[in-house]
Each structure stands twice: as structure tokens, then as C-alpha cells.
N, C-alpha and C. Protein backbone atom coordinates (compact mmCIF):
# COMPACT_ATOMS: atom_id res chain seq x y z
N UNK A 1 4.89 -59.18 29.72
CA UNK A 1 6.28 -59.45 29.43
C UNK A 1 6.35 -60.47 28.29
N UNK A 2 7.21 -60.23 27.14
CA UNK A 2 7.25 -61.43 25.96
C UNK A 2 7.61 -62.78 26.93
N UNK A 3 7.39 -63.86 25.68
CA UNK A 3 8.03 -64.96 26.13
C UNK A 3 9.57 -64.80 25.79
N UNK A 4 10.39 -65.84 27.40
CA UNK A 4 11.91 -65.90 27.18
C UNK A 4 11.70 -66.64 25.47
N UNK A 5 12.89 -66.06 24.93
CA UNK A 5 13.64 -66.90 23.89
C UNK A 5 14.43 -67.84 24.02
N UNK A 6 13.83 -68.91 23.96
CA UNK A 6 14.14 -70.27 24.39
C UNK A 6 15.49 -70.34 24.03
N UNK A 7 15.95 -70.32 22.73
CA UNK A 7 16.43 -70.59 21.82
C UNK A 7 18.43 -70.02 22.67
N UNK A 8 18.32 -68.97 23.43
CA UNK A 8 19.56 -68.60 24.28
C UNK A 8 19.51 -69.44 25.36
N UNK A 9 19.17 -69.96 26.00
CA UNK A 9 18.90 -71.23 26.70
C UNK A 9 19.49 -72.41 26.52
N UNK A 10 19.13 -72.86 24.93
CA UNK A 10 19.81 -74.35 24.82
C UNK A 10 21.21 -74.31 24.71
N UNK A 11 21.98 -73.40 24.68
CA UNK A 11 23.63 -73.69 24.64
C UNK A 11 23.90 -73.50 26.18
N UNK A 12 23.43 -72.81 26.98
CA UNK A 12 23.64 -72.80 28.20
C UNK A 12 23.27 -74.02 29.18
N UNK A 13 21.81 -74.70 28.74
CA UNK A 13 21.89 -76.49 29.10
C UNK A 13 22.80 -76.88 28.43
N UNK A 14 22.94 -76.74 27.79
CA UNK A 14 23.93 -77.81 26.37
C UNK A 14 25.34 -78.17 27.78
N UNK A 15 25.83 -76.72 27.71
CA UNK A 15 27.10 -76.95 28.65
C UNK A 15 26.90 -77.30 29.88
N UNK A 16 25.80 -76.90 30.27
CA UNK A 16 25.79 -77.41 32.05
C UNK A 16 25.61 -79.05 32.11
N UNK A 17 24.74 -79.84 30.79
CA UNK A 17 24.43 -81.29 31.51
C UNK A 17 25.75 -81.84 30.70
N UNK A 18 26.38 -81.03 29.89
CA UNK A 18 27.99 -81.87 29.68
C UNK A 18 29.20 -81.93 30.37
N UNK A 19 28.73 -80.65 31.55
CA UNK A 19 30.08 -80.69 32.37
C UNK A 19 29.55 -81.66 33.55
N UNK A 20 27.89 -81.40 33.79
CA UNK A 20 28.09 -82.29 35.35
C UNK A 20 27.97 -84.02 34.57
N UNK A 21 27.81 -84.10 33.53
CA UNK A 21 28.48 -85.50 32.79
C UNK A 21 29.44 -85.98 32.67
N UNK A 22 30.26 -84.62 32.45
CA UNK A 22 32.00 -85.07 32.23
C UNK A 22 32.49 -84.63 33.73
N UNK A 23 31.97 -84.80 34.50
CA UNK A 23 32.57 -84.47 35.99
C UNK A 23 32.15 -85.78 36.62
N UNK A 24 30.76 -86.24 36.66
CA UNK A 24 30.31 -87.26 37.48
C UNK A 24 29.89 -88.94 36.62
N UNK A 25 30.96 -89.34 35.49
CA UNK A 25 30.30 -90.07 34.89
C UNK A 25 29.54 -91.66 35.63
N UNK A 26 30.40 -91.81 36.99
CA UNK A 26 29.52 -93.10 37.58
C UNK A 26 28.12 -92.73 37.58
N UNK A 27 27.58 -91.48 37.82
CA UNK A 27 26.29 -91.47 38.30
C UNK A 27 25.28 -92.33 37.19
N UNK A 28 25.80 -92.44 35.52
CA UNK A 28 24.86 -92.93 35.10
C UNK A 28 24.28 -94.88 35.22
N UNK A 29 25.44 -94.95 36.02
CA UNK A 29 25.51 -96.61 36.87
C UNK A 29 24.07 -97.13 37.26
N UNK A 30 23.76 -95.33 38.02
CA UNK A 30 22.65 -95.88 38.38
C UNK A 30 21.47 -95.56 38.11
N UNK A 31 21.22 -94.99 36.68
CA UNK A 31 19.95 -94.97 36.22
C UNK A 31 19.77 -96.17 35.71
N UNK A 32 20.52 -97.36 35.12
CA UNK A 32 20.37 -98.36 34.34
C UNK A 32 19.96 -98.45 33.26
N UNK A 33 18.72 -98.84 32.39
CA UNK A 33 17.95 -98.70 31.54
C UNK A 33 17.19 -97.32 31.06
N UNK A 34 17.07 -96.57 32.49
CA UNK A 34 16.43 -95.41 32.30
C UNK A 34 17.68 -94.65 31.80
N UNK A 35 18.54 -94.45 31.72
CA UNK A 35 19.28 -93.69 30.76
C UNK A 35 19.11 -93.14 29.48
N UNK A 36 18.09 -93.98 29.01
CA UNK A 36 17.64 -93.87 28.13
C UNK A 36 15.98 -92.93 27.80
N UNK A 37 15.48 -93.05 28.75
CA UNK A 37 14.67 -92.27 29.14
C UNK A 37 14.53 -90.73 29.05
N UNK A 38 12.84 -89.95 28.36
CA UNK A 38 13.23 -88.31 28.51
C UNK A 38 12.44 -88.29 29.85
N UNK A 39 12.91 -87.32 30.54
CA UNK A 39 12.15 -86.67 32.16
C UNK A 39 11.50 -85.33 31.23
N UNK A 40 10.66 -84.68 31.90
CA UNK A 40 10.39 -83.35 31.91
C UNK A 40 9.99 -83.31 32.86
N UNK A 41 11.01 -81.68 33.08
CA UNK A 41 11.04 -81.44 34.48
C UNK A 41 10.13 -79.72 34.07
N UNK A 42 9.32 -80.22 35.23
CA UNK A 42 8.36 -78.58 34.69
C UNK A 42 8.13 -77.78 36.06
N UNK A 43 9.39 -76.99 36.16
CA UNK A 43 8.49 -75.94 37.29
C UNK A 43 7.29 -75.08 37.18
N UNK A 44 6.44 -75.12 37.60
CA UNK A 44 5.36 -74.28 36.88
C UNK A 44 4.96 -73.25 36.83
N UNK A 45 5.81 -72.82 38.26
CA UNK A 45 6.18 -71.10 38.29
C UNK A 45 6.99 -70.23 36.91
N UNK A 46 7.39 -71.08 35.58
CA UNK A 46 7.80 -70.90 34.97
C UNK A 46 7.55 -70.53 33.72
N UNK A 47 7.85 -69.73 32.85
CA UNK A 47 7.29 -69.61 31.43
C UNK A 47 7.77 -71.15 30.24
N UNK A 48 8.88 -71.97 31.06
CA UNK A 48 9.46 -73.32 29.72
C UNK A 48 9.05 -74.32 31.15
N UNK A 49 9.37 -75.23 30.57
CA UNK A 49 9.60 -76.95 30.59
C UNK A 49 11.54 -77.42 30.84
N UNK A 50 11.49 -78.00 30.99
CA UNK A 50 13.06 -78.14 30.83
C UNK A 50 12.67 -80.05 30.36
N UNK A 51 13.51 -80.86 29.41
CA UNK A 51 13.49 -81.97 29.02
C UNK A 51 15.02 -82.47 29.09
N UNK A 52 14.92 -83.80 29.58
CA UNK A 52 16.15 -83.95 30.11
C UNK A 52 16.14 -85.38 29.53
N UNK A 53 17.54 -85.70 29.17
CA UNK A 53 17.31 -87.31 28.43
C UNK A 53 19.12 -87.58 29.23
N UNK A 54 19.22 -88.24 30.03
CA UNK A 54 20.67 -88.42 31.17
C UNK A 54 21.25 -89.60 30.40
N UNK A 55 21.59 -89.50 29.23
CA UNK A 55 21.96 -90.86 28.28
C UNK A 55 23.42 -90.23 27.66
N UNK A 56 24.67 -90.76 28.67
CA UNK A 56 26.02 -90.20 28.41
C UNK A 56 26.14 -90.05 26.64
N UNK A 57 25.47 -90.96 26.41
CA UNK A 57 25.83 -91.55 25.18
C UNK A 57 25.16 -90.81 23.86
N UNK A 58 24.26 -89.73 24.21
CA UNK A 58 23.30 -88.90 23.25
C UNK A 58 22.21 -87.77 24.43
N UNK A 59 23.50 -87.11 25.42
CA UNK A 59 22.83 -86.27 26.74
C UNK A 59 21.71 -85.34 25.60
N UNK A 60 20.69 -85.09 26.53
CA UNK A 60 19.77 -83.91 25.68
C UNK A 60 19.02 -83.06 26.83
N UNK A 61 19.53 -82.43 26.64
CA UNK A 61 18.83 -80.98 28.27
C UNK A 61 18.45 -79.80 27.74
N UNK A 62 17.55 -79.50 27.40
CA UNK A 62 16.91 -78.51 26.93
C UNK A 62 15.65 -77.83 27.38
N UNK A 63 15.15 -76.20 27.04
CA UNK A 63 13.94 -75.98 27.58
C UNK A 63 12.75 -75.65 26.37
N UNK A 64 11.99 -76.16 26.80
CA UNK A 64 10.53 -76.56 25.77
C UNK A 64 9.73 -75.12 26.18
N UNK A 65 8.81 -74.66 25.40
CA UNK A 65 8.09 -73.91 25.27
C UNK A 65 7.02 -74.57 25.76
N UNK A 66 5.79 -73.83 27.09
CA UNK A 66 4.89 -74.57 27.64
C UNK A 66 3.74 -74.45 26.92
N UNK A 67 3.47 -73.76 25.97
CA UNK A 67 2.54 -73.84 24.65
C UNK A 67 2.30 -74.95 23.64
N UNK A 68 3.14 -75.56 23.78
CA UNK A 68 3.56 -76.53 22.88
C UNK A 68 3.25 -78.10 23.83
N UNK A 69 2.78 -78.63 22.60
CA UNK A 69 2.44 -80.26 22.70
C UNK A 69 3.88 -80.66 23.66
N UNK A 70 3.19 -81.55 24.61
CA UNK A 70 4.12 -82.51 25.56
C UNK A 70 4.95 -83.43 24.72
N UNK A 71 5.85 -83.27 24.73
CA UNK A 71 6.75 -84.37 24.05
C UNK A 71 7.00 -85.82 24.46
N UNK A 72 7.11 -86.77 23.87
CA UNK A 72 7.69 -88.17 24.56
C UNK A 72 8.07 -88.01 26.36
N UNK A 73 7.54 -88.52 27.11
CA UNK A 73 8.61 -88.40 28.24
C UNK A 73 8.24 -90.09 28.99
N UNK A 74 9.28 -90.06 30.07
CA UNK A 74 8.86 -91.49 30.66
C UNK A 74 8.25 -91.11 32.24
N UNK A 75 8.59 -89.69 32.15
CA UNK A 75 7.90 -89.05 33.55
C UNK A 75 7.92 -87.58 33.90
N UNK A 76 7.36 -87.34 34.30
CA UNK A 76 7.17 -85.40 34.91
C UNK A 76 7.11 -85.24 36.03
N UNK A 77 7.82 -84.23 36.67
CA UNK A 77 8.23 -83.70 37.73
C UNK A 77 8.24 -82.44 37.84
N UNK A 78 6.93 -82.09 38.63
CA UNK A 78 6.41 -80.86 38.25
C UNK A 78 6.35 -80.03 40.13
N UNK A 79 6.76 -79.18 39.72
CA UNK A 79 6.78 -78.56 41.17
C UNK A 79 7.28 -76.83 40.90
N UNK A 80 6.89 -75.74 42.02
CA UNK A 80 7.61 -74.30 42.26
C UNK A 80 9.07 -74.51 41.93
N UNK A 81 9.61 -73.43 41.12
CA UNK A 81 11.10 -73.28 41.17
C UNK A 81 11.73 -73.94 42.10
N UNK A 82 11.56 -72.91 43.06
CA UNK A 82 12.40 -73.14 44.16
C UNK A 82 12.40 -74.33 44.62
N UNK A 83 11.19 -75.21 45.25
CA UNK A 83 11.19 -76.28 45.77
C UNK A 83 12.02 -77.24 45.09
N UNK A 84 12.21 -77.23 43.33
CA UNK A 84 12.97 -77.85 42.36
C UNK A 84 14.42 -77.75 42.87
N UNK A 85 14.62 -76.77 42.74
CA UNK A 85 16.19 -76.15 42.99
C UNK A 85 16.78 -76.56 44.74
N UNK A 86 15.75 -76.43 45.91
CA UNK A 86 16.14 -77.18 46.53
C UNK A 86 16.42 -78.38 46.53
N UNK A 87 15.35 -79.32 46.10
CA UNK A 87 15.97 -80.50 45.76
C UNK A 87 17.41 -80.58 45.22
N UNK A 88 17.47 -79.84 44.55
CA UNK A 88 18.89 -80.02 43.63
C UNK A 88 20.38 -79.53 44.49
N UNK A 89 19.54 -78.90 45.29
CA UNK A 89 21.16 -78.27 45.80
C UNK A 89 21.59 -79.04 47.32
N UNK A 90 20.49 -79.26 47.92
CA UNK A 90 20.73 -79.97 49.44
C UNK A 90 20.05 -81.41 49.87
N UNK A 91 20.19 -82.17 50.76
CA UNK A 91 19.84 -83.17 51.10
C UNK A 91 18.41 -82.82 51.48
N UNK A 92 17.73 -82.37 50.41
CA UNK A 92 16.30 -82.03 50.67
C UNK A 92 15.56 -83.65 50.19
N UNK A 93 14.66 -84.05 51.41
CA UNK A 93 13.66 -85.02 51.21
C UNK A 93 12.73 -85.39 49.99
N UNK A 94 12.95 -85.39 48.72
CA UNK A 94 12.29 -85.54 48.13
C UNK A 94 10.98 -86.27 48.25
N UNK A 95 10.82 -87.54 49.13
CA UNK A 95 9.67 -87.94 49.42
C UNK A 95 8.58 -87.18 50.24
N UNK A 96 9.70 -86.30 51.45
CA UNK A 96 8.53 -85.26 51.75
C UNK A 96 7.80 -84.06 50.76
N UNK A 97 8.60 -83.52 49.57
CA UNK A 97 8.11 -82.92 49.02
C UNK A 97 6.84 -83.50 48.05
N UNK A 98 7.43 -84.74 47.89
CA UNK A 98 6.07 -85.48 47.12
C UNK A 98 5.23 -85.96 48.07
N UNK A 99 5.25 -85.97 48.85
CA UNK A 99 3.97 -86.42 50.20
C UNK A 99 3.22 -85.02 50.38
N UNK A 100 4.29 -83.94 50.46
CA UNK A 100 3.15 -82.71 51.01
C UNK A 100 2.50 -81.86 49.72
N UNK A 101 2.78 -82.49 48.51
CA UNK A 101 2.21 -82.12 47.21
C UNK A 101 2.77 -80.87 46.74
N UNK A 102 4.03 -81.07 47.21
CA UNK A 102 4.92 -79.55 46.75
C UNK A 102 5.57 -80.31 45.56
N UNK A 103 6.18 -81.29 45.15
CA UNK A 103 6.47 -82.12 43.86
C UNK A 103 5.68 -83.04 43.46
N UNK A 104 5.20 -82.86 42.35
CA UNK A 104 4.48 -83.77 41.48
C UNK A 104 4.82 -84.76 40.53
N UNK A 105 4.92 -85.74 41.02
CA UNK A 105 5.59 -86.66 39.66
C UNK A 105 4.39 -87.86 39.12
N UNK A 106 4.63 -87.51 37.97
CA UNK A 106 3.65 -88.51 36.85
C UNK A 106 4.45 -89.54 36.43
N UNK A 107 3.88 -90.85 35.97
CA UNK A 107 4.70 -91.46 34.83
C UNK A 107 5.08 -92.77 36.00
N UNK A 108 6.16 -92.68 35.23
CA UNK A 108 7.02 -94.46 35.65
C UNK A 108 8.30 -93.58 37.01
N UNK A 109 6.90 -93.56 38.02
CA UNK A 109 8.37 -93.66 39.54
C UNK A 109 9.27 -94.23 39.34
N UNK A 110 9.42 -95.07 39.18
CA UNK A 110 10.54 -96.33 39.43
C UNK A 110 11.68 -95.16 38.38
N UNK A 111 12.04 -94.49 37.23
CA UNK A 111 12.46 -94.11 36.55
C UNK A 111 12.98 -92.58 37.28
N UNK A 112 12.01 -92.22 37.75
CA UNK A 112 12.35 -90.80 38.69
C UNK A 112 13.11 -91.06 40.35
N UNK A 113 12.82 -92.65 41.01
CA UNK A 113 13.77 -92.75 41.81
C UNK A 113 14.97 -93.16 41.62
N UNK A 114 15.51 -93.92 40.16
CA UNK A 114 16.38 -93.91 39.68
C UNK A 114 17.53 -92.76 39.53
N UNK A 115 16.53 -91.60 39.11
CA UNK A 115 17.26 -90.37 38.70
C UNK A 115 17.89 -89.24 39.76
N UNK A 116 16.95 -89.94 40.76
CA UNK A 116 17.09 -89.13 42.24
C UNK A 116 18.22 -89.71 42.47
N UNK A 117 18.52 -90.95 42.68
CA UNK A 117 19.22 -91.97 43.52
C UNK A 117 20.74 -91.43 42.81
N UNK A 118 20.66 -91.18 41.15
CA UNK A 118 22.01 -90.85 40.59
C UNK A 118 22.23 -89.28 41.13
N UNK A 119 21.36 -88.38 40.91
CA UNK A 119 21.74 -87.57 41.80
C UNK A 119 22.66 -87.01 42.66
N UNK A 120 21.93 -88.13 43.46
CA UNK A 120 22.62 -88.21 45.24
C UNK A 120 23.90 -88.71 45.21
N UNK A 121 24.19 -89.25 44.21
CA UNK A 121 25.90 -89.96 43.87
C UNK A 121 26.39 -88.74 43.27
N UNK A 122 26.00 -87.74 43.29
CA UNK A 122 26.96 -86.22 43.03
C UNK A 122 27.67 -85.58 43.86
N UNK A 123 29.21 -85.64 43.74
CA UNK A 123 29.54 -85.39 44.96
C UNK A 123 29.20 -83.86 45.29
N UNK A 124 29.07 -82.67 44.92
CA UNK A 124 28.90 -81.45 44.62
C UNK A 124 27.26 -81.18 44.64
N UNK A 125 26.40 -80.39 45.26
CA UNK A 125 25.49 -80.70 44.67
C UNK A 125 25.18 -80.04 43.05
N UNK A 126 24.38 -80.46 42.24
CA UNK A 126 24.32 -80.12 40.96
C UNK A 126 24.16 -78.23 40.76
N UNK A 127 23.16 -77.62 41.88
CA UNK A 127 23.10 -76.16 41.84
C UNK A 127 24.52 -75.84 42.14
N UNK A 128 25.31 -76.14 42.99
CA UNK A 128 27.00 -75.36 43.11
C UNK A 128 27.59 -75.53 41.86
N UNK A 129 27.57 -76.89 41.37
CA UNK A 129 28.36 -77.21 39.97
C UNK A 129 27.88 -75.76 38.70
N UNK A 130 26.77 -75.94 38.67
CA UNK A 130 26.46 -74.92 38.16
C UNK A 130 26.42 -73.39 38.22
N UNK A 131 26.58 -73.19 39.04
CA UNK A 131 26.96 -72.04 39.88
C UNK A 131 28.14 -71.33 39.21
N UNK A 132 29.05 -72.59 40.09
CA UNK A 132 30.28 -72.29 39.56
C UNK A 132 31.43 -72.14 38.41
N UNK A 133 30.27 -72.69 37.18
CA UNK A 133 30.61 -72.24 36.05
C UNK A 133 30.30 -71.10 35.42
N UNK A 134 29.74 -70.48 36.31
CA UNK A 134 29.44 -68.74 35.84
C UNK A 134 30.19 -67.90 36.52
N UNK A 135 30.92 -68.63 37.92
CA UNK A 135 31.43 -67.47 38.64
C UNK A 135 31.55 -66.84 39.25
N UNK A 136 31.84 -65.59 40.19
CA UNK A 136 31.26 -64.65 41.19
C UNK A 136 29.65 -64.42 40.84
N UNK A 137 29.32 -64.08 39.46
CA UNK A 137 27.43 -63.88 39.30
C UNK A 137 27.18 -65.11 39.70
N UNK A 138 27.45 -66.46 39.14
CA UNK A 138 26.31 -67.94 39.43
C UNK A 138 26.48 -68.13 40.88
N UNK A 139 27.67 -67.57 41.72
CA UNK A 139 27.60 -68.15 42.61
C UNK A 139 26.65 -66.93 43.76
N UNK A 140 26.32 -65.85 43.25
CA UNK A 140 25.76 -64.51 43.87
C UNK A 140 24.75 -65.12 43.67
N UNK A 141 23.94 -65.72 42.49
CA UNK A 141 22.52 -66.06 41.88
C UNK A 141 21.93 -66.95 42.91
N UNK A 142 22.98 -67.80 43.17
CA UNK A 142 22.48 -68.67 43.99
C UNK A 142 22.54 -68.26 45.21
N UNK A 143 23.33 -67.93 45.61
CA UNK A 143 22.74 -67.34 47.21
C UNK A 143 21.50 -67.37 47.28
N UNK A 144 21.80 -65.79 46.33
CA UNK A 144 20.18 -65.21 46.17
C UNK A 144 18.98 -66.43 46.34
N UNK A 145 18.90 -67.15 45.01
CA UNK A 145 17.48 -68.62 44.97
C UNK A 145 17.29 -69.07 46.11
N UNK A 146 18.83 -69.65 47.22
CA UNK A 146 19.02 -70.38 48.17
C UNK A 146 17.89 -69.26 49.64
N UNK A 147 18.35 -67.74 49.47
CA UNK A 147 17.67 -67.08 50.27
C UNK A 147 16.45 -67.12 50.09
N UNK A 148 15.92 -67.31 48.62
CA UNK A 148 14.58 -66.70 48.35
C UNK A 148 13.70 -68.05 48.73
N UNK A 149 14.46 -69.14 48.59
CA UNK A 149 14.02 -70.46 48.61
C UNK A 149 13.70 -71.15 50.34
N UNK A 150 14.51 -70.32 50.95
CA UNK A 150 14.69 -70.78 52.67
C UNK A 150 12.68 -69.54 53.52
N UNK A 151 13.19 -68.34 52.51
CA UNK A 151 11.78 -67.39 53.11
C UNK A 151 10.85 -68.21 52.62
N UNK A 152 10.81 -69.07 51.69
CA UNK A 152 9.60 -69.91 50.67
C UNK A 152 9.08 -70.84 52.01
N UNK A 153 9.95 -71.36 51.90
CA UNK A 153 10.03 -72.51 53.55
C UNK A 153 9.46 -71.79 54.60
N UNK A 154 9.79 -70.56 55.22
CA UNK A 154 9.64 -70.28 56.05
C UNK A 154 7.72 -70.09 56.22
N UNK A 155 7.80 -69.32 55.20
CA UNK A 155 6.31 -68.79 54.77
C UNK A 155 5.31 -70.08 54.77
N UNK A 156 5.61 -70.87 54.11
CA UNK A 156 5.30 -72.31 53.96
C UNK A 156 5.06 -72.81 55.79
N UNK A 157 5.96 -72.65 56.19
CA UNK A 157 5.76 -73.39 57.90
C UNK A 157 4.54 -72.53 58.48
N UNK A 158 4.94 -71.22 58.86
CA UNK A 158 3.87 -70.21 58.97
C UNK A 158 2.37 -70.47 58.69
N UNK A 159 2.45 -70.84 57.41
CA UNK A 159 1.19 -71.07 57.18
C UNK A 159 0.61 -72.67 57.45
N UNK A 160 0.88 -73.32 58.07
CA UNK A 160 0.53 -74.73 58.65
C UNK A 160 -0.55 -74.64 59.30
């Protein structure tokens, strides 16, 4: 299969980290300093990278080509799709996922519990927000991830 074309991608971050910006602006309260900060967030089930810079003031959310030299970051957060996307959508444990080595994070913690912590000050979680700017499809899509993501779990227990 070619590689995705990144390049249809960046207007579609473009709008998603400006609406859950212009929807939730306290959250950047509590990154502090790290606002300033790039994350890369790398599922690795994935053909990109996604790079994320949560700085109201110059937002940058985009997806990187995984061929390509690592860019600046202050930390990586590397984990399966899904396990990502749970995080994002439910009061999923992030410390358990980094304890049972289903999320991987490199770099300056202190910067990634920051980012968690703003997060969690979303009132919506970030997968619905997004969702719901596509519609009857984003919000079908997600089901879907949410189903495919719960058998992930399941399979996951199973195998203990």
C-alpha cells in the first residue's frame, strides 16, 4: 500500500487543535511553561507521527512522516492506536497504561503529566469533540475505534 499523503492531513489537524483550543482555552493554565513545548505523539501501529506544540499562541498539530529524522521534541508518547485514542476519549488510567508498557513515554515526564493533567480539564472528551466535527461519519468512526478498541482490551485480558 503507498504511503498516506501526509500533506491532506495537515488542514484536518490544523482545524481540530483550533477548535478544541477555541472551545477549551483554560486548559492551557495548566501546561504552564510547557506550552511551549513540541510532544510527538507516535502510535506505532501507524504509517506518521503526529507533532503537537499546545502553545495557544503559535498551536502546531501536524503529522510527520516516520522516515524522516525526529524533530525537536520535549517528549514522546509512543503507544498502539487504539490504546492512544483510549486515553483520549475516557477516564482511561494513563499510569496503568505506562506501567503495563502499553504507553511509552520518553523525555521530560514532568511535561507529559502536564499535558495529561490539561487534558483532563476537557470537559468533552477530545475523541467526541472531534468526532463531532465530522458528523454522523466522525461520530460512526468512532464507535467503530471505541468497538475495535474495547475487543483490543478484551483480547489483551484473555491473554494474561
Amino acid at each position: 500500500m503507498p504511503p498516506l499523503p501526509l500533506f491532506l492531513l495537515q488542514p484536518v489537524l490544523k482545524r481540530i487543535v483550533t477548535k478544541i483550543a477555541a472551545d477549551n482555552p483554560d486548559m492551557f493554565d495548566r501546561l504552564g511553561h510547557h506550552r511551549h513545548a513540541y510532544f510527538l505523539v507516535d502510535p506505532v501501529d501507524m504509517p506518521f507521527m503526529l507533532y503537537l506544540r499546545p502553545d495557544p499562541e503559535a498551536l502546531d498539530f501536524k503529522a510527520l512522516n516516520r522516515r524522516r529524522a525526529l524533530p525537536p521534541h520535549c517528549a514522546r508518547i509512543s503507544g498502539k492506536f487504539l490504546d492512544l485514542l483510549t486515553l483520549m476519549d475516557t477516564e482511561q488510567d494513563g499510569d496503568a497504561l505506562f506501567f503495563s508498557r502499553d504507553l511509552i513515554v520518553t523525555g521530560d515526564t514532568e511535561a507529559v503529566v502536564c499535558l495529561r493533567n490539561a487534558l483532563d480539564d476537557v470537559e468533552e472528551p477530545i475523541a467526541e469533540s472531534v468526532a463531532d466535527m465530522f458528523g454522523a461519519p466522525g461520530r460512526g468512526a468512532l464507535n467503530m475505534l471505541r468497538r475495535a478498541a474495547e475487543n483490543a482490551q478484551k483480547r489483551k485480558g484473555s491473554h494474561s
